[in-house]
PDB file of N, CA and C in Angstrom:
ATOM      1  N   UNK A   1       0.836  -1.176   0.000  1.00  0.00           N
ATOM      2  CA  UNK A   1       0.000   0.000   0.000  1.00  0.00           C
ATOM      3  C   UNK A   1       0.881   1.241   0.000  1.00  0.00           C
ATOM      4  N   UNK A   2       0.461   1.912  -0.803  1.00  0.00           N
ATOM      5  CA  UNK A   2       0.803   3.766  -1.172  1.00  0.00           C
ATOM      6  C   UNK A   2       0.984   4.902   0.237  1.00  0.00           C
ATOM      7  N   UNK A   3       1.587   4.502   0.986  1.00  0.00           N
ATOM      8  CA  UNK A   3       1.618   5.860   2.382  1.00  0.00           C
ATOM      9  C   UNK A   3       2.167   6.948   1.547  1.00  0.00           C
ATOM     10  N   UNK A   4       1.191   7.992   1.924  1.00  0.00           N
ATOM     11  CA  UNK A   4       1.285   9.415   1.444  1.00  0.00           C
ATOM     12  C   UNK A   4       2.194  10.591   2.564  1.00  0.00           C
ATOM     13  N   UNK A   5       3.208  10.822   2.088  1.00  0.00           N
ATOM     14  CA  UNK A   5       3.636  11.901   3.479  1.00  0.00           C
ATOM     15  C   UNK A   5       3.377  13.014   3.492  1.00  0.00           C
ATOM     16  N   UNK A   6       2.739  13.482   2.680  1.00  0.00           N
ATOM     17  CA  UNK A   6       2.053  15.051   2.857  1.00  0.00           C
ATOM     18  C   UNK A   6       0.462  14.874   2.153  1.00  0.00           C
ATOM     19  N   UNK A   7      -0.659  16.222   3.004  1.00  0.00           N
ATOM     20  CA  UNK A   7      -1.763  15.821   1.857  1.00  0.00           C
ATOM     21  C   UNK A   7      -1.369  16.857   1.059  1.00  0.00           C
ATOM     22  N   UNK A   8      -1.608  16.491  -0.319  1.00  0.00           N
ATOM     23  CA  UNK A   8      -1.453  17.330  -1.648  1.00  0.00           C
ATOM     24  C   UNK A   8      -3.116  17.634  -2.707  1.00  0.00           C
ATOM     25  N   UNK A   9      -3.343  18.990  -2.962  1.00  0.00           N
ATOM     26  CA  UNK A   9      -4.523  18.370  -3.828  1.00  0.00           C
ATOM     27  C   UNK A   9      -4.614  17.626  -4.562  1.00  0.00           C
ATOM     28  N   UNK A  10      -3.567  16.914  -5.242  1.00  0.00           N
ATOM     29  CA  UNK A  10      -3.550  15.818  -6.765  1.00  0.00           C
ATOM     30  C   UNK A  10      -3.008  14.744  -6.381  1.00  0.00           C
ATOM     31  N   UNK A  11      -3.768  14.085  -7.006  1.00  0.00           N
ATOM     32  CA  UNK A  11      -3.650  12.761  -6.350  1.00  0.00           C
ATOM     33  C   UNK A  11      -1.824  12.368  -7.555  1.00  0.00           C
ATOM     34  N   UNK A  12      -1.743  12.807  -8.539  1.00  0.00           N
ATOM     35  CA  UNK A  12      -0.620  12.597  -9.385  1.00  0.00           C
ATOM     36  C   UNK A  12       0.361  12.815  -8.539  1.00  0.00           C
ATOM     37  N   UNK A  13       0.362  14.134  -8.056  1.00  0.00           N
ATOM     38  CA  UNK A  13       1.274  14.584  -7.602  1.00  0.00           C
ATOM     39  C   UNK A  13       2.083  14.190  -5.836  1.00  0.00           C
ATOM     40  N   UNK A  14       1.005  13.236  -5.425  1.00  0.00           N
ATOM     41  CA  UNK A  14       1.302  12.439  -4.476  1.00  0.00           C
ATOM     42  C   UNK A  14       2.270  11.057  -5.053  1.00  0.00           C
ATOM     43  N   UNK A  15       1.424  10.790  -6.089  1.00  0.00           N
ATOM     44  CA  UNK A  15       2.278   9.759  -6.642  1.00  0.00           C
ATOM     45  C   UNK A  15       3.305   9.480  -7.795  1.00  0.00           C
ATOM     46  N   UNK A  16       4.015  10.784  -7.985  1.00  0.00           N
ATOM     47  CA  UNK A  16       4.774  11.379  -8.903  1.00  0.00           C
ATOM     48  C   UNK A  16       6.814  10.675  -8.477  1.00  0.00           C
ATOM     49  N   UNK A  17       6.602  10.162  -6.657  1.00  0.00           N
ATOM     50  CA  UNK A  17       7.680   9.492  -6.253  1.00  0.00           C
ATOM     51  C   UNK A  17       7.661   8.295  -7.295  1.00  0.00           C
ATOM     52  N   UNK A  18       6.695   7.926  -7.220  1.00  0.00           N
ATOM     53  CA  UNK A  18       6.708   5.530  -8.010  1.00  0.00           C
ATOM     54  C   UNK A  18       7.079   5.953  -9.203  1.00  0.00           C
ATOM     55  N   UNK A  19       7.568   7.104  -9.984  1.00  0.00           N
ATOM     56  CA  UNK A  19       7.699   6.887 -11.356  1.00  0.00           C
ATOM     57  C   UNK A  19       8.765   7.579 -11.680  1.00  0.00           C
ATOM     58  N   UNK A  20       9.565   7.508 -10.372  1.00  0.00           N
ATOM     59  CA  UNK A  20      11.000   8.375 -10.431  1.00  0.00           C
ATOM     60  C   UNK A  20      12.324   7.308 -11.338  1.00  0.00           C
ATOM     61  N   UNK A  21      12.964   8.039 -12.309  1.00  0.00           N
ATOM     62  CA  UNK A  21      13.528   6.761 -12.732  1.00  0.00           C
ATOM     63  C   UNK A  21      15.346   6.539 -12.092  1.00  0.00           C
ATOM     64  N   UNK A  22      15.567   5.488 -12.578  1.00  0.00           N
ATOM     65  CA  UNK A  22      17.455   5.643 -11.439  1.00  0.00           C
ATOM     66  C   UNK A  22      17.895   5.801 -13.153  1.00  0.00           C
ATOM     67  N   UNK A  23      17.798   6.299 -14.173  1.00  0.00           N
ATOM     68  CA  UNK A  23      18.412   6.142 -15.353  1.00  0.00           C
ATOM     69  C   UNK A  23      19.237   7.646 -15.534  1.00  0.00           C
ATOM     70  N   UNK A  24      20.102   7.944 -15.889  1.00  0.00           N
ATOM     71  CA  UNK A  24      20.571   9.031 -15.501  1.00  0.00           C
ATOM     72  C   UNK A  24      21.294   9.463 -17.084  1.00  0.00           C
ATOM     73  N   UNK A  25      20.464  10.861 -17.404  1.00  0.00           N
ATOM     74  CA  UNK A  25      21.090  11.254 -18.488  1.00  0.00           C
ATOM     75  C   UNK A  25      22.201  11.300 -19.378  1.00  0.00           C
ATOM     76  N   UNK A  26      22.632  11.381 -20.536  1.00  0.00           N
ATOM     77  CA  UNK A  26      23.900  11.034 -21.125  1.00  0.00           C
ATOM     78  C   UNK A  26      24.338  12.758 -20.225  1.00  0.00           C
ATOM     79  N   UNK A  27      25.968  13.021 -20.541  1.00  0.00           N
ATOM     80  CA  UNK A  27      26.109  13.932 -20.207  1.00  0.00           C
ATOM     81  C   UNK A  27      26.106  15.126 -21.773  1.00  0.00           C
ATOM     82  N   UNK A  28      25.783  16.311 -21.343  1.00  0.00           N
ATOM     83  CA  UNK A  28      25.699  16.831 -22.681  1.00  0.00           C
ATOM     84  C   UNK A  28      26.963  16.721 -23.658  1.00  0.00           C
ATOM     85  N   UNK A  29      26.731  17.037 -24.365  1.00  0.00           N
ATOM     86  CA  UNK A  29      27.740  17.120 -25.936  1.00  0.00           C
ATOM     87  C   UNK A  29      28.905  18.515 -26.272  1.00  0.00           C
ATOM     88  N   UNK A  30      30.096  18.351 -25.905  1.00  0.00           N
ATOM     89  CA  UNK A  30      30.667  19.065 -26.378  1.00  0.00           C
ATOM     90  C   UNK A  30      30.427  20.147 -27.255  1.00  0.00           C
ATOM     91  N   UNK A  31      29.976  21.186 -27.381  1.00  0.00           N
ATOM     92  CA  UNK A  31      30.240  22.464 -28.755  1.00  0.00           C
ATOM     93  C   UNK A  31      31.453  22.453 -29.789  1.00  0.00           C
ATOM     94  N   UNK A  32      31.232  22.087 -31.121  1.00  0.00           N
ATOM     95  CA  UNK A  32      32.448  21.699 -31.742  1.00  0.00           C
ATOM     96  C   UNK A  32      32.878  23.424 -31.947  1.00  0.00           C
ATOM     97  N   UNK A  33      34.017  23.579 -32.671  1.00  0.00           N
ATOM     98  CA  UNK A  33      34.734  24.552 -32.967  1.00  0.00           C
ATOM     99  C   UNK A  33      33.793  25.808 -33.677  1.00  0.00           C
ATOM    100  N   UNK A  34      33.231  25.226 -34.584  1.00  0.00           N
ATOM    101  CA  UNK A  34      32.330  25.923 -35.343  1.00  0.00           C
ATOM    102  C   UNK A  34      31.735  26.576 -34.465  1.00  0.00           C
ATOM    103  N   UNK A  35      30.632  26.141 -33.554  1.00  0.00           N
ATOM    104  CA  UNK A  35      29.260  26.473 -32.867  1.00  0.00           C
ATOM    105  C   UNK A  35      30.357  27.320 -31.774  1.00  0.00           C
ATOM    106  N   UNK A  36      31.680  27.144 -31.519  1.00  0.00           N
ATOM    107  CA  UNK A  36      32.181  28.227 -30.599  1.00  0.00           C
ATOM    108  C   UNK A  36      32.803  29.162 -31.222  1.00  0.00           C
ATOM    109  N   UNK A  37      32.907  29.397 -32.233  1.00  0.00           N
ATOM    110  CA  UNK A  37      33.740  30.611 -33.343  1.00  0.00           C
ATOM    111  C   UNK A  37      32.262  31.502 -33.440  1.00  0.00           C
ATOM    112  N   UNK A  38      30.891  30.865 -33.967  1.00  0.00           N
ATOM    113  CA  UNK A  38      29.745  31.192 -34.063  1.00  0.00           C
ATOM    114  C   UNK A  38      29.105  32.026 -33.105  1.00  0.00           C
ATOM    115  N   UNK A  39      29.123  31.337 -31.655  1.00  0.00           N
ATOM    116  CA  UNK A  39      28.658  32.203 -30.213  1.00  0.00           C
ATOM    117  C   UNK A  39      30.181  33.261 -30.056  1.00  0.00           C
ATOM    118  N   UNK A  40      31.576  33.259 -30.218  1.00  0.00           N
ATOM    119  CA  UNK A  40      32.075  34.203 -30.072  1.00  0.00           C
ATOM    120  C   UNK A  40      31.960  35.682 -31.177  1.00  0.00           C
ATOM    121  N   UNK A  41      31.649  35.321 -32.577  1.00  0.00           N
ATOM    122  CA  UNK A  41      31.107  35.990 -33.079  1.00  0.00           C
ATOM    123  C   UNK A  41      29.693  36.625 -33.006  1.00  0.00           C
ATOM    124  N   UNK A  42      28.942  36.013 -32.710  1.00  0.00           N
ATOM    125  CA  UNK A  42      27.404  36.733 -32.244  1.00  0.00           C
ATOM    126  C   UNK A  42      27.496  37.703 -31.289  1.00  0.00           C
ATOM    127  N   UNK A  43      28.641  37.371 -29.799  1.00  0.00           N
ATOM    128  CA  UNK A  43      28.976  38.043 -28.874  1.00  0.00           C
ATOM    129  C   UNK A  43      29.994  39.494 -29.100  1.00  0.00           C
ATOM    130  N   UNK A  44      30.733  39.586 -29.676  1.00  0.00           N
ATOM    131  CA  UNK A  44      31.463  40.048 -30.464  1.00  0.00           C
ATOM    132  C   UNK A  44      30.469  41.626 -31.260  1.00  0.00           C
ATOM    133  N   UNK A  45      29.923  40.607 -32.349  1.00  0.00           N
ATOM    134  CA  UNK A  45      28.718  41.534 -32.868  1.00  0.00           C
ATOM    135  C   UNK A  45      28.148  42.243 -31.770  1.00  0.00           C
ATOM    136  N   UNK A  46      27.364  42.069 -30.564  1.00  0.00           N
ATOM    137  CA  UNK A  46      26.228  42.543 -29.968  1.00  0.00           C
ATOM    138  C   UNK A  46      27.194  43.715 -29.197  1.00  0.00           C
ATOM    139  N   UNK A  47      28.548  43.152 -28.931  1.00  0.00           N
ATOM    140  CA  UNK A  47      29.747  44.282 -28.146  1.00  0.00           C
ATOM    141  C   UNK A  47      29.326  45.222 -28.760  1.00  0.00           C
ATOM    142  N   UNK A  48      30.075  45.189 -30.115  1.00  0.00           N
ATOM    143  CA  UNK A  48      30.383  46.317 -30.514  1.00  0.00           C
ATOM    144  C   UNK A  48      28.959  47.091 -31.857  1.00  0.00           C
ATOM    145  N   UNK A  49      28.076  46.609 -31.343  1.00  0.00           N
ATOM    146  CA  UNK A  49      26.781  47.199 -31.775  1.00  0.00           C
ATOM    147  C   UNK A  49      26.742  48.325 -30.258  1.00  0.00           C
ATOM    148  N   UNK A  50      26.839  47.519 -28.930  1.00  0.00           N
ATOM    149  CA  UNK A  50      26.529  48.398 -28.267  1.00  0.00           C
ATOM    150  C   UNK A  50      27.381  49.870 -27.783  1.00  0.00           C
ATOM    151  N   UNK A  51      28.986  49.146 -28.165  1.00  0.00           N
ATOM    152  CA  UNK A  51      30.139  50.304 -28.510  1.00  0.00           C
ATOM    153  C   UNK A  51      29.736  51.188 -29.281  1.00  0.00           C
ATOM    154  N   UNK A  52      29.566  51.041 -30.385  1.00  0.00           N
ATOM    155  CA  UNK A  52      28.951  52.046 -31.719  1.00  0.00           C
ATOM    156  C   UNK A  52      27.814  52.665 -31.204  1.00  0.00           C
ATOM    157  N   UNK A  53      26.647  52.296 -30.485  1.00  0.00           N
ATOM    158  CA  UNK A  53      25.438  53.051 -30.380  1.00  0.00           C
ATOM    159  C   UNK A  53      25.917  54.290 -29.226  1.00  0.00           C
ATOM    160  N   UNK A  54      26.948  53.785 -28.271  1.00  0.00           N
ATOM    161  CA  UNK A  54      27.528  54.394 -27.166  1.00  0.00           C
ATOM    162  C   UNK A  54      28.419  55.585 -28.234  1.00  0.00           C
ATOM    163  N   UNK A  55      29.145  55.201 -28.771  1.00  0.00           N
ATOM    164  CA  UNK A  55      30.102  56.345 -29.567  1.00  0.00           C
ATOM    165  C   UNK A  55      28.950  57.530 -30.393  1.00  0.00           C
ATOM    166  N   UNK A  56      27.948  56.925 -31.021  1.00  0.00           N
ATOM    167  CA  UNK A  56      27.386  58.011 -31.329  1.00  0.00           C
ATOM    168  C   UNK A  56      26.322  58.883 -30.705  1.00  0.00           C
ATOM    169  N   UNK A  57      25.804  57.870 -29.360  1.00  0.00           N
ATOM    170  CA  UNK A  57      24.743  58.578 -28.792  1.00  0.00           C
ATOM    171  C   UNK A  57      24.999  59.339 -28.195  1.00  0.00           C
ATOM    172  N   UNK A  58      26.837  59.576 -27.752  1.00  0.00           N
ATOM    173  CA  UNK A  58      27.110  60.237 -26.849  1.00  0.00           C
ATOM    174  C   UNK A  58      27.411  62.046 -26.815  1.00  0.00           C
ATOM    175  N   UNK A  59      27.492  62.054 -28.403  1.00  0.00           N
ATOM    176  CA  UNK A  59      27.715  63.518 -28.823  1.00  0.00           C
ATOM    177  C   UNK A  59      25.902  64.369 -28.880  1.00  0.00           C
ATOM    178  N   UNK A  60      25.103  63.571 -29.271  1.00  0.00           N
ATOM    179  CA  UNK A  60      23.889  64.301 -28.947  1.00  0.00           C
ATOM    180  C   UNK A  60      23.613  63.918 -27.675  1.00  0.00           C
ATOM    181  N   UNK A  61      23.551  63.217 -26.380  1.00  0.00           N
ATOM    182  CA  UNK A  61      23.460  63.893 -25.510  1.00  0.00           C
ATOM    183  C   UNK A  61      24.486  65.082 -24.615  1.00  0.00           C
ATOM    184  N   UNK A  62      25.072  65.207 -25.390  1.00  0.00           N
ATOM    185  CA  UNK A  62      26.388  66.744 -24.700  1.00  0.00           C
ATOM    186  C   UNK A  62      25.386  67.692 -24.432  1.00  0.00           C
ATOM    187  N   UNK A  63      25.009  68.247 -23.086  1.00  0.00           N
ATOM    188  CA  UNK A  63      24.507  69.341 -23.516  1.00  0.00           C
ATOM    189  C   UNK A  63      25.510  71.157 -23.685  1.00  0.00           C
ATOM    190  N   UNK A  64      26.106  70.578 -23.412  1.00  0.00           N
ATOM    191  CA  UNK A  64      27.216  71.594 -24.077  1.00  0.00           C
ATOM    192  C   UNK A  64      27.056  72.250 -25.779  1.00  0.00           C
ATOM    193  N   UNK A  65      26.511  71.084 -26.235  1.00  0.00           N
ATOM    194  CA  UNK A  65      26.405  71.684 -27.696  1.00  0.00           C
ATOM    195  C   UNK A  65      24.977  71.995 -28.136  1.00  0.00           C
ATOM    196  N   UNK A  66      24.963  72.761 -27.485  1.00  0.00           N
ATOM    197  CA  UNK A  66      23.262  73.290 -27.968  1.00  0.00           C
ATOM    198  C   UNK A  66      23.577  74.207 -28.936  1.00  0.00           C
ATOM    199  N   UNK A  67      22.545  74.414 -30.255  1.00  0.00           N
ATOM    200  CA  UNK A  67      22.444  75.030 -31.183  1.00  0.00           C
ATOM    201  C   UNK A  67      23.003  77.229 -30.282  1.00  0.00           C
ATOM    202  N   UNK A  68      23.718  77.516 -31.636  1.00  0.00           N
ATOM    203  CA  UNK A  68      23.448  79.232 -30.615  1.00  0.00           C
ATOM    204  C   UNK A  68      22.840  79.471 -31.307  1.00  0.00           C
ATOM    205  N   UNK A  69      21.716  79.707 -32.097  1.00  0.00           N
ATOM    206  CA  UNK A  69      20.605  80.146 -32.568  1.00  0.00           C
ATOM    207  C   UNK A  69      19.298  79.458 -32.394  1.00  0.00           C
ATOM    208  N   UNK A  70      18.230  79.785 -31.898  1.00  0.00           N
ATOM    209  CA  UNK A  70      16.843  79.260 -31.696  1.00  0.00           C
ATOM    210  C   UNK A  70      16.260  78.825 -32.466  1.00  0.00           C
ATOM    211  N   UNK A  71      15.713  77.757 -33.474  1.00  0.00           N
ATOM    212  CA  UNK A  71      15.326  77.559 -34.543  1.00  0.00           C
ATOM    213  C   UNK A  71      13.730  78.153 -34.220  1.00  0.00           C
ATOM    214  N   UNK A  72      13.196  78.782 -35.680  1.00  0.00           N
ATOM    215  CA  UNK A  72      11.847  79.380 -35.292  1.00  0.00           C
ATOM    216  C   UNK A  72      11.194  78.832 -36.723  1.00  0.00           C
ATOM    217  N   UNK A  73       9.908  78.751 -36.377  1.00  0.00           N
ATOM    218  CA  UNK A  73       8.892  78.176 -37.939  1.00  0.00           C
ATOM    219  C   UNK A  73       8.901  79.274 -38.566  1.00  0.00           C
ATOM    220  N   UNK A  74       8.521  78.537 -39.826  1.00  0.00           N
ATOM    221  CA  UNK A  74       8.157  80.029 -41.011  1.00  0.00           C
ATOM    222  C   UNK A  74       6.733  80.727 -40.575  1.00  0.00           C
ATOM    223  N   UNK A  75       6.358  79.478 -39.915  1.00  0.00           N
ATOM    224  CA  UNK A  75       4.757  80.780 -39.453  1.00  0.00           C
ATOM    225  C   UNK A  75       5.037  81.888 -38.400  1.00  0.00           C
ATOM    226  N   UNK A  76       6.136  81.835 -37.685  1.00  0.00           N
ATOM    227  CA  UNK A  76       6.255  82.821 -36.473  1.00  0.00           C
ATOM    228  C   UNK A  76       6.989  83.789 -37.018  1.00  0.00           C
ATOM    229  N   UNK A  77       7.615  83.677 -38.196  1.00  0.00           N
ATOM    230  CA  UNK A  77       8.820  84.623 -38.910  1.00  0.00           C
ATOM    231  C   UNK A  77       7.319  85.395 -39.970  1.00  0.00           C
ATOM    232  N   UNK A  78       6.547  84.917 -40.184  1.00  0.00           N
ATOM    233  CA  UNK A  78       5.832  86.047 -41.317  1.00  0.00           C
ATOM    234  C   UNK A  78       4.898  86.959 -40.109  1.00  0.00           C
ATOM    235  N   UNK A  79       4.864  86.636 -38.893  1.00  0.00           N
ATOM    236  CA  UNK A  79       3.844  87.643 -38.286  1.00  0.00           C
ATOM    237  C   UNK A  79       4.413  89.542 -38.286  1.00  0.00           C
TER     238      UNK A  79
END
């Protein structure tokens, strides 16, 4: 007979121990050369995407360089 050591609402989940297996996974698979040239290049890429967005985002936020003239519309210039 089935002794339960906790109550659980599901009855599965009481009996989720009896179907535990002793078989124990292969261990995973090496990454050959390729698939690691591949992830160092993807990594690589995303660097220096974020280098580049940094190099240029950084001159428009200067606020040092604000325009010296006010830009104005053509509708405020004909009044």
């Amino acid at each position: 007979m089935f002794h339960r050591r906790e109550a659980v609402p599901f009855a599965f989940v009481a009996e989720a121990d009896a179907f535990r297996s002793n078989v124990t996974p292969p261990p995973p698979a090496r990454p050959s050369r390729s698939e690691l040239v591949g992830r160092m290049l993807v990594g690589l890429t995303v660097v220096a995407g974020l280098v580049g967005s940094l190099l240029f985002g950084l001159p428009a936020l200067d606020a040092d360089s604000a325009p010296s003239h006010p830009k104005k519309s053509e509708a405020s210039q004909r009044r």
